[in-house]
N, C-alpha and C. Protein backbone atom coordinates (compact mmCIF):
# COMPACT_ATOMS: atom_id res chain seq x y z
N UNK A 1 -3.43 13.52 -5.72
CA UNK A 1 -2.61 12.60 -6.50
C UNK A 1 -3.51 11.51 -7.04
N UNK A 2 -3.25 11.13 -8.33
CA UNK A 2 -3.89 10.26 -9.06
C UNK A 2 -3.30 8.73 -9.22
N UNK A 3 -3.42 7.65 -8.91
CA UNK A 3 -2.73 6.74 -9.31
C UNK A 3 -3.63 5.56 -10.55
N UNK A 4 -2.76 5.07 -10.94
CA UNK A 4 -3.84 4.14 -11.77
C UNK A 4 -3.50 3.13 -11.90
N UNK A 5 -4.12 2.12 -12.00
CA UNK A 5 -4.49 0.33 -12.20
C UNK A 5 -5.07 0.06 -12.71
N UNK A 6 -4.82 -0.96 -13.97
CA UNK A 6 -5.16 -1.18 -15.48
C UNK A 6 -5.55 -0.31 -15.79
N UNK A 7 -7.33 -0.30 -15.50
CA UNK A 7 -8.26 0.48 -16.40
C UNK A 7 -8.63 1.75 -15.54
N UNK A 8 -8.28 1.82 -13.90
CA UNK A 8 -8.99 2.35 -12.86
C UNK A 8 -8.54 3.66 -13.02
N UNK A 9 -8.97 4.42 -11.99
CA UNK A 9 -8.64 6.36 -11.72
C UNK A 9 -8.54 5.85 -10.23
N UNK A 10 -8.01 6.08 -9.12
CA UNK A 10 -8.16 6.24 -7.89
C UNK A 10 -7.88 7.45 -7.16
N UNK A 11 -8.39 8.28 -6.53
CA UNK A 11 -8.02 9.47 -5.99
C UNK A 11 -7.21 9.25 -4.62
N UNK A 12 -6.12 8.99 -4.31
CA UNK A 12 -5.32 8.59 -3.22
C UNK A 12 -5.67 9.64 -2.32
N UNK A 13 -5.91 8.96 -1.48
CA UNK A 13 -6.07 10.32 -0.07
C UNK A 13 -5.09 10.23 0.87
N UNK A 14 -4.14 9.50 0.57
CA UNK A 14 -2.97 10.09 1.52
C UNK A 14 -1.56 9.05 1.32
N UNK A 15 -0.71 9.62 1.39
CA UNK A 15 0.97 8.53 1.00
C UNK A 15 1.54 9.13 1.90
N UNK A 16 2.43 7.62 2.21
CA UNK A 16 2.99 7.71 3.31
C UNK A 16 4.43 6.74 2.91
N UNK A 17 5.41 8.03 3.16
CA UNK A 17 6.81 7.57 2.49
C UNK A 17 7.77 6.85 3.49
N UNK A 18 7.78 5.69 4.01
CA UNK A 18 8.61 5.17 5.00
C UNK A 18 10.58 5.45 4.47
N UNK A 19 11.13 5.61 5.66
CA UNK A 19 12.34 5.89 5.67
C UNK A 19 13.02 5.93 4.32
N UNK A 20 13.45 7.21 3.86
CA UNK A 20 14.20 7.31 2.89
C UNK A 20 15.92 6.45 2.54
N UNK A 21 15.74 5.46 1.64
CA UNK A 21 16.69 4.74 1.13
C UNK A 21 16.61 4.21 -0.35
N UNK A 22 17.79 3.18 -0.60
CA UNK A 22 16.91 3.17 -2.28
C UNK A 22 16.40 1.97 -2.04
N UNK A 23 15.59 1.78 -1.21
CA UNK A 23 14.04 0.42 -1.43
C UNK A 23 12.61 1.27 -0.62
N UNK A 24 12.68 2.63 -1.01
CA UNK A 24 11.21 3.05 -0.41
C UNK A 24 10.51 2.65 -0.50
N UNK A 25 9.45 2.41 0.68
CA UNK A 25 8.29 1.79 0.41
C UNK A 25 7.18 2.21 0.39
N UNK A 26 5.82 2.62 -0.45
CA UNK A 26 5.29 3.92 -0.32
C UNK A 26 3.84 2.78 0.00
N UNK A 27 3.34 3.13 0.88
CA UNK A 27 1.94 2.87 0.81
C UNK A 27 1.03 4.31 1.14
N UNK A 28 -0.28 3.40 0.25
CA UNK A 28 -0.86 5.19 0.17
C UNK A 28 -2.15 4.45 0.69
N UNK A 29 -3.68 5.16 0.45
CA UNK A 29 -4.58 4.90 1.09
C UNK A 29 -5.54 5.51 0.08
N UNK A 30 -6.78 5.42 -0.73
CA UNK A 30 -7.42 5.09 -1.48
C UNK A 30 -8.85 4.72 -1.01
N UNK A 31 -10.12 5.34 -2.18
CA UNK A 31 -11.65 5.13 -1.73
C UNK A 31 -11.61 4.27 -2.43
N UNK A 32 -12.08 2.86 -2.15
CA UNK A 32 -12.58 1.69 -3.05
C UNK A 32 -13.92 1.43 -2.77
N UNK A 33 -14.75 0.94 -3.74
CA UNK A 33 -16.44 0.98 -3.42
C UNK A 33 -16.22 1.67 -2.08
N UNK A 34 -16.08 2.99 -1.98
CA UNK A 34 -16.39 3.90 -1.13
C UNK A 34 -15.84 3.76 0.38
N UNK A 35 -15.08 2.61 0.70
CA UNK A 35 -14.34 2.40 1.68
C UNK A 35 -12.23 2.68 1.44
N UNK A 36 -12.31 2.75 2.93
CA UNK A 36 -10.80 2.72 2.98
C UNK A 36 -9.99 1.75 2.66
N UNK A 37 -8.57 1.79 1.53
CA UNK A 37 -8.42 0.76 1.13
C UNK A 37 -6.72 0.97 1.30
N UNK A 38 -6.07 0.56 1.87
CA UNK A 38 -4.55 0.60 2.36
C UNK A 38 -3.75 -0.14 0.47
N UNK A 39 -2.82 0.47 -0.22
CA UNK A 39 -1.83 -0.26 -1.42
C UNK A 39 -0.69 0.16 -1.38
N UNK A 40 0.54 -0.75 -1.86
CA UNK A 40 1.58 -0.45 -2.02
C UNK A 40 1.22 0.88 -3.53
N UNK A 41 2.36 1.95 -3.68
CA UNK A 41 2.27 2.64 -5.00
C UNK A 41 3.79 1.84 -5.40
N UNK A 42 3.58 0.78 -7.00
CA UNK A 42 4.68 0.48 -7.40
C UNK A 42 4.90 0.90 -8.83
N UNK A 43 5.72 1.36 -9.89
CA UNK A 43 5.47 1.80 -10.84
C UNK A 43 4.58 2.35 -11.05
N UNK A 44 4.08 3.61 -10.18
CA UNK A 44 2.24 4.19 -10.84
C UNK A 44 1.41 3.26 -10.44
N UNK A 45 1.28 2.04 -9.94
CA UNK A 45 0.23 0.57 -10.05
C UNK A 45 0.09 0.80 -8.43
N UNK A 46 -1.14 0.45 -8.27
CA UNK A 46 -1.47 0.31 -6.87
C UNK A 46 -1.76 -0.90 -7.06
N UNK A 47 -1.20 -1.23 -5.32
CA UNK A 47 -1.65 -2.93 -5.05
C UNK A 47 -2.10 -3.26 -4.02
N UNK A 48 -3.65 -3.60 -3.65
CA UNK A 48 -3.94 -3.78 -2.40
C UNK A 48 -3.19 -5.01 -1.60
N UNK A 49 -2.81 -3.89 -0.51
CA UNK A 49 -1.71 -4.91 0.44
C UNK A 49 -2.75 -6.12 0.60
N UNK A 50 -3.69 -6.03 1.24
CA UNK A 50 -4.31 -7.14 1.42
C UNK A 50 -4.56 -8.17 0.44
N UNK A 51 -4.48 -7.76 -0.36
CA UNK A 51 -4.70 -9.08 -1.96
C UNK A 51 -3.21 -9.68 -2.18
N UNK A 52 -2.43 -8.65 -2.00
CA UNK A 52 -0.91 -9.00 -2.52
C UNK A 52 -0.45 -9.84 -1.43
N UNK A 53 -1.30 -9.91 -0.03
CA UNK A 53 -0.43 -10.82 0.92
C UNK A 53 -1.82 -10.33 2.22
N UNK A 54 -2.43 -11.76 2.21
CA UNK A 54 -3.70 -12.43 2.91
C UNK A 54 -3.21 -11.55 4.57
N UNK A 55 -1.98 -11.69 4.87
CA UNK A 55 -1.45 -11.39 6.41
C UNK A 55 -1.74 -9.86 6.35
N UNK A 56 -1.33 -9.32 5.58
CA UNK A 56 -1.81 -8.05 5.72
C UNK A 56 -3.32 -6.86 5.90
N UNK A 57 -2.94 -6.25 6.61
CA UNK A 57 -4.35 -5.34 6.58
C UNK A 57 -4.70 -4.60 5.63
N UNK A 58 -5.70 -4.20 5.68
CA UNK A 58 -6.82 -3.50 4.07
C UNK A 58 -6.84 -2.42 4.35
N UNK A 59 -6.43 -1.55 5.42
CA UNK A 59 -6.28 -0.23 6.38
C UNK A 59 -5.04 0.18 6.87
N UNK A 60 -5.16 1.66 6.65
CA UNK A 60 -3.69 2.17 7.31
C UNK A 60 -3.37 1.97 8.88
N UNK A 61 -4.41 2.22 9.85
CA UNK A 61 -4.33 1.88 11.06
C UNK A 61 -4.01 0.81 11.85
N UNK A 62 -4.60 -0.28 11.31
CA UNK A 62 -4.01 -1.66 11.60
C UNK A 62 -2.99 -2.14 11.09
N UNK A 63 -2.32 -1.40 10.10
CA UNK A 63 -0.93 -1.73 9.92
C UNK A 63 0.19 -0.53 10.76
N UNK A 64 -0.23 0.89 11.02
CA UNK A 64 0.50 1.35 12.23
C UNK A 64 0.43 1.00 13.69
N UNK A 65 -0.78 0.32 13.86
CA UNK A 65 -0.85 0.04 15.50
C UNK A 65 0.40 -1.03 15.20
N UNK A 66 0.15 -2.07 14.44
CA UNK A 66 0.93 -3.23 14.55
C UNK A 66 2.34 -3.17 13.89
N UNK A 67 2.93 -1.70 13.62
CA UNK A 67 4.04 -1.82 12.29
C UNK A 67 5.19 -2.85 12.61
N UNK A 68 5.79 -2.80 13.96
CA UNK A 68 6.92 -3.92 14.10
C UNK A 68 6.64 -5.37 13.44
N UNK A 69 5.68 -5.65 13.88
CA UNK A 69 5.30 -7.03 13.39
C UNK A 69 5.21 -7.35 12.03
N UNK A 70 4.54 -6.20 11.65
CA UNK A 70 4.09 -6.54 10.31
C UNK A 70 4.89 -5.63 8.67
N UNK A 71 6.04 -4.69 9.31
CA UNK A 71 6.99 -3.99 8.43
C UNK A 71 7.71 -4.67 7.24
N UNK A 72 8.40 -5.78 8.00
CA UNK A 72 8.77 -7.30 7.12
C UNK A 72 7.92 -7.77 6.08
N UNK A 73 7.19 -8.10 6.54
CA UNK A 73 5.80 -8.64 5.45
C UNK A 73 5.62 -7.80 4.76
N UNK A 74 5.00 -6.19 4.69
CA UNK A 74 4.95 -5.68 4.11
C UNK A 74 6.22 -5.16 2.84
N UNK A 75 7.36 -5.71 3.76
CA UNK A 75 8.66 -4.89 2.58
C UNK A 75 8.94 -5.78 1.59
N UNK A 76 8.93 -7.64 2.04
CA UNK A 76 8.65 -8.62 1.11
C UNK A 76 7.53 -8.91 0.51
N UNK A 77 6.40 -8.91 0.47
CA UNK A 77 5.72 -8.46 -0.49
C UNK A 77 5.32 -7.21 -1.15
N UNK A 78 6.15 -6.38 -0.88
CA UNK A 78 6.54 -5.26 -2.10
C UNK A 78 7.47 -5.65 -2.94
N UNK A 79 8.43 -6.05 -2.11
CA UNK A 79 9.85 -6.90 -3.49
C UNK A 79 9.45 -7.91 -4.32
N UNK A 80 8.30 -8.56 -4.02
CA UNK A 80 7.32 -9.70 -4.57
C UNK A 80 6.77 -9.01 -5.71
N UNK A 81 6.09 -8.05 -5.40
CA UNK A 81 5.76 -7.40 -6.50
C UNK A 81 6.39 -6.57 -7.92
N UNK A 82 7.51 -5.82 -7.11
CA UNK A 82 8.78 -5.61 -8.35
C UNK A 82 9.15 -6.41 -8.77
């Protein structure tokens, strides 16, 4: 799967569709300068969680070890972004 931002190509290496309703929240996972890079997918636009909201992690793992805590944050700054 391909996603794109402005000018970018990113080759997503993996999406991950949390509970089906109508406010899905898709974060996917992405090579940036060659590292792992955790984004919301919103309209086609990727958004690194971590840029879109400082509290958040830049990685998929540290946002599943911690998901209770940090599910909220993540679902309001996705609605931040729509």
């Amino acid at each position: 799967m391909q996603a794109s931002n402005s000018h970018f190509l990113y080759h997503v290496n993996s999406l991950i569709l949390l509970p089906q309703t109508n406010d899905t929240m898709k974060l996917v996972t992405y090579s940036k300068n060659g590292k792992e890079q955790l984004a919301f997918l919103v309209n086609n636009n990727l958004y690194d969680t971590n840029t879109a909201n400082a509290s958040l992690p830049s990685t998929i793992m540290p946002m599943l070890n911690d998901w209770e805590a940090l599910v909220g944050v993540a679902r309001k700054t996705e609605d931040d972004i729509k």
